[in-house]
Protein backbone atom coordinates (compact mmCIF):
# COMPACT_ATOMS: atom_id res chain seq x y z
CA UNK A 1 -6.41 -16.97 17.61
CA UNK A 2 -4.48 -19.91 15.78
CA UNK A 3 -8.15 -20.57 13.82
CA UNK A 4 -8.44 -16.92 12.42
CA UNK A 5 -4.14 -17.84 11.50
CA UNK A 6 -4.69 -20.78 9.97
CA UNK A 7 -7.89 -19.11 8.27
CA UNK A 8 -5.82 -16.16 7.08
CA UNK A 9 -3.70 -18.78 5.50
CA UNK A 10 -5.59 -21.07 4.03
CA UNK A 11 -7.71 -17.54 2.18
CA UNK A 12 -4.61 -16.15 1.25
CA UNK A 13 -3.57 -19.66 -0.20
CA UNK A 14 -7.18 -19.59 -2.55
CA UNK A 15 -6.85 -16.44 -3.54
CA UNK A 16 -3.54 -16.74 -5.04
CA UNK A 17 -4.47 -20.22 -6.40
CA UNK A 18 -7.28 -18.77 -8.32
CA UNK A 19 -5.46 -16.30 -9.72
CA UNK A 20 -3.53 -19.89 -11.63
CA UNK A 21 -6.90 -21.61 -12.31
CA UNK A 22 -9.05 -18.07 -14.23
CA UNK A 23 -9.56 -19.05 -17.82
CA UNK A 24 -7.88 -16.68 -19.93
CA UNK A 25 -10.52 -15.33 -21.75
CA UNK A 26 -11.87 -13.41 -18.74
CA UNK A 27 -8.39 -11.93 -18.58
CA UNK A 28 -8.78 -10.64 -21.97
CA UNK A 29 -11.36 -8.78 -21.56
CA UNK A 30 -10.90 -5.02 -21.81
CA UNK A 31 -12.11 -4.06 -18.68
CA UNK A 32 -10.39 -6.37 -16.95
CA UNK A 33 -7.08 -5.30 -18.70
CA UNK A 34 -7.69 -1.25 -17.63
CA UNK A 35 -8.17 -2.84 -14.21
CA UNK A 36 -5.37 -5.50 -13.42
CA UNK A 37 -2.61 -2.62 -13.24
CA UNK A 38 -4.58 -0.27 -11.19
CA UNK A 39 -4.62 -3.18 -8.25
CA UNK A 40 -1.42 -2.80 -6.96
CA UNK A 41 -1.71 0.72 -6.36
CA UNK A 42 -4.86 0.57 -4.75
CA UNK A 43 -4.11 -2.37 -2.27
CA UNK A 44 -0.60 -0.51 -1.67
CA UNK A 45 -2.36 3.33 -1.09
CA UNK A 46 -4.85 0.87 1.34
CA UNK A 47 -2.06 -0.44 3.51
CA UNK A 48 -0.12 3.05 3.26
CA UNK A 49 -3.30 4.62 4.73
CA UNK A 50 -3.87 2.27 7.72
CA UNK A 51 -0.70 1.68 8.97
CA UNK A 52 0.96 5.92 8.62
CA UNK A 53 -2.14 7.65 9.13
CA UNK A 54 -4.55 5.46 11.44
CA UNK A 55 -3.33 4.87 15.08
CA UNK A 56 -3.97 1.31 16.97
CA UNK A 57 -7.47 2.77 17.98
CA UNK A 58 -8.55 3.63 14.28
CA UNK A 59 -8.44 7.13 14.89
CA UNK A 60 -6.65 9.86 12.35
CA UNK A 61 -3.56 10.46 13.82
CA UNK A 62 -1.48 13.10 12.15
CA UNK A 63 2.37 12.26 13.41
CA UNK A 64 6.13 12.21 11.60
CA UNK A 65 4.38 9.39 9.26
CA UNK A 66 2.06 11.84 7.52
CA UNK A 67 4.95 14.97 6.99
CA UNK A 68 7.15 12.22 5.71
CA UNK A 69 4.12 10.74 3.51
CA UNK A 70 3.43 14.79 2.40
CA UNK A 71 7.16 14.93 1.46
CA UNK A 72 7.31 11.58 -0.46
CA UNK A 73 3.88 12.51 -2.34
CA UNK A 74 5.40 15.68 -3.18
CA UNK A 75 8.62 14.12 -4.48
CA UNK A 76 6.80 12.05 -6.23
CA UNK A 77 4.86 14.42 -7.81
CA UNK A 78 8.31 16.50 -8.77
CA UNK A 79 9.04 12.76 -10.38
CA UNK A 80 12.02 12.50 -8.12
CA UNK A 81 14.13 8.82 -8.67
CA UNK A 82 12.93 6.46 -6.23
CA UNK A 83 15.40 6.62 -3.76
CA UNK A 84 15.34 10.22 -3.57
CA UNK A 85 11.81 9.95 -2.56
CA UNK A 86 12.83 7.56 0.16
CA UNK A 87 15.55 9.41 1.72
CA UNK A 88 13.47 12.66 1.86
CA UNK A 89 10.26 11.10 3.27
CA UNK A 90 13.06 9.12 5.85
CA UNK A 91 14.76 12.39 6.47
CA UNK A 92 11.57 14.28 7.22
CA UNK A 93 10.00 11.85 8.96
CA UNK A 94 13.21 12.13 11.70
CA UNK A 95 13.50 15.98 11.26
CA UNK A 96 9.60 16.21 13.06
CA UNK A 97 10.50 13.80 15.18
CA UNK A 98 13.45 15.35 16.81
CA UNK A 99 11.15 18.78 17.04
């Protein structure tokens, strides 16, 4: 286990070190610039996916996660403030819960 840590780390390490070391010319390019801002959201709606919506198994599991995910995406949508769309999706998420 401590070799796929200290694996983890030393990728992770690279990755962001190459990110320092990329000429900037490839940067520039255009494609590259309509890319770079879509990563976040990508690697975020990747990590939102596994850990609401995917139990320990890798199953679909369809729990107080997903309404409160349906209720954020919706507030979102509505282009609620930020914390709006946090308190809903938290208040939700409690309200199916409790049921």
């Amino acid at each position: 286990m401590w070799i796929a840590v200290l694996g983890a780390c030393a990728l992770s390490f690279l990755l962001k070190f190459s990110g320092y070391v990329v000429p900037e010319r490839y940067l520039q390019r255009p494609w590259m610039q309509r890319v770079i801002p879509l990563l976040p959201v990508a690697l975020l709606s990747s990590l939102l996916v596994t850990q609401a919506a995917l139990s320990s198994g890798g199953t679909l599991q369809i729990d107080a996660r997903a309404a409160g995910i349906g209720v954020a995406v919706m507030a979102l949508w509505l282009r609620a403030p930020f914390l709006v769309v946090i308190v809903a999706a938290a208040i939700t998420a409690a309200v199916v819960r409790m049921l």
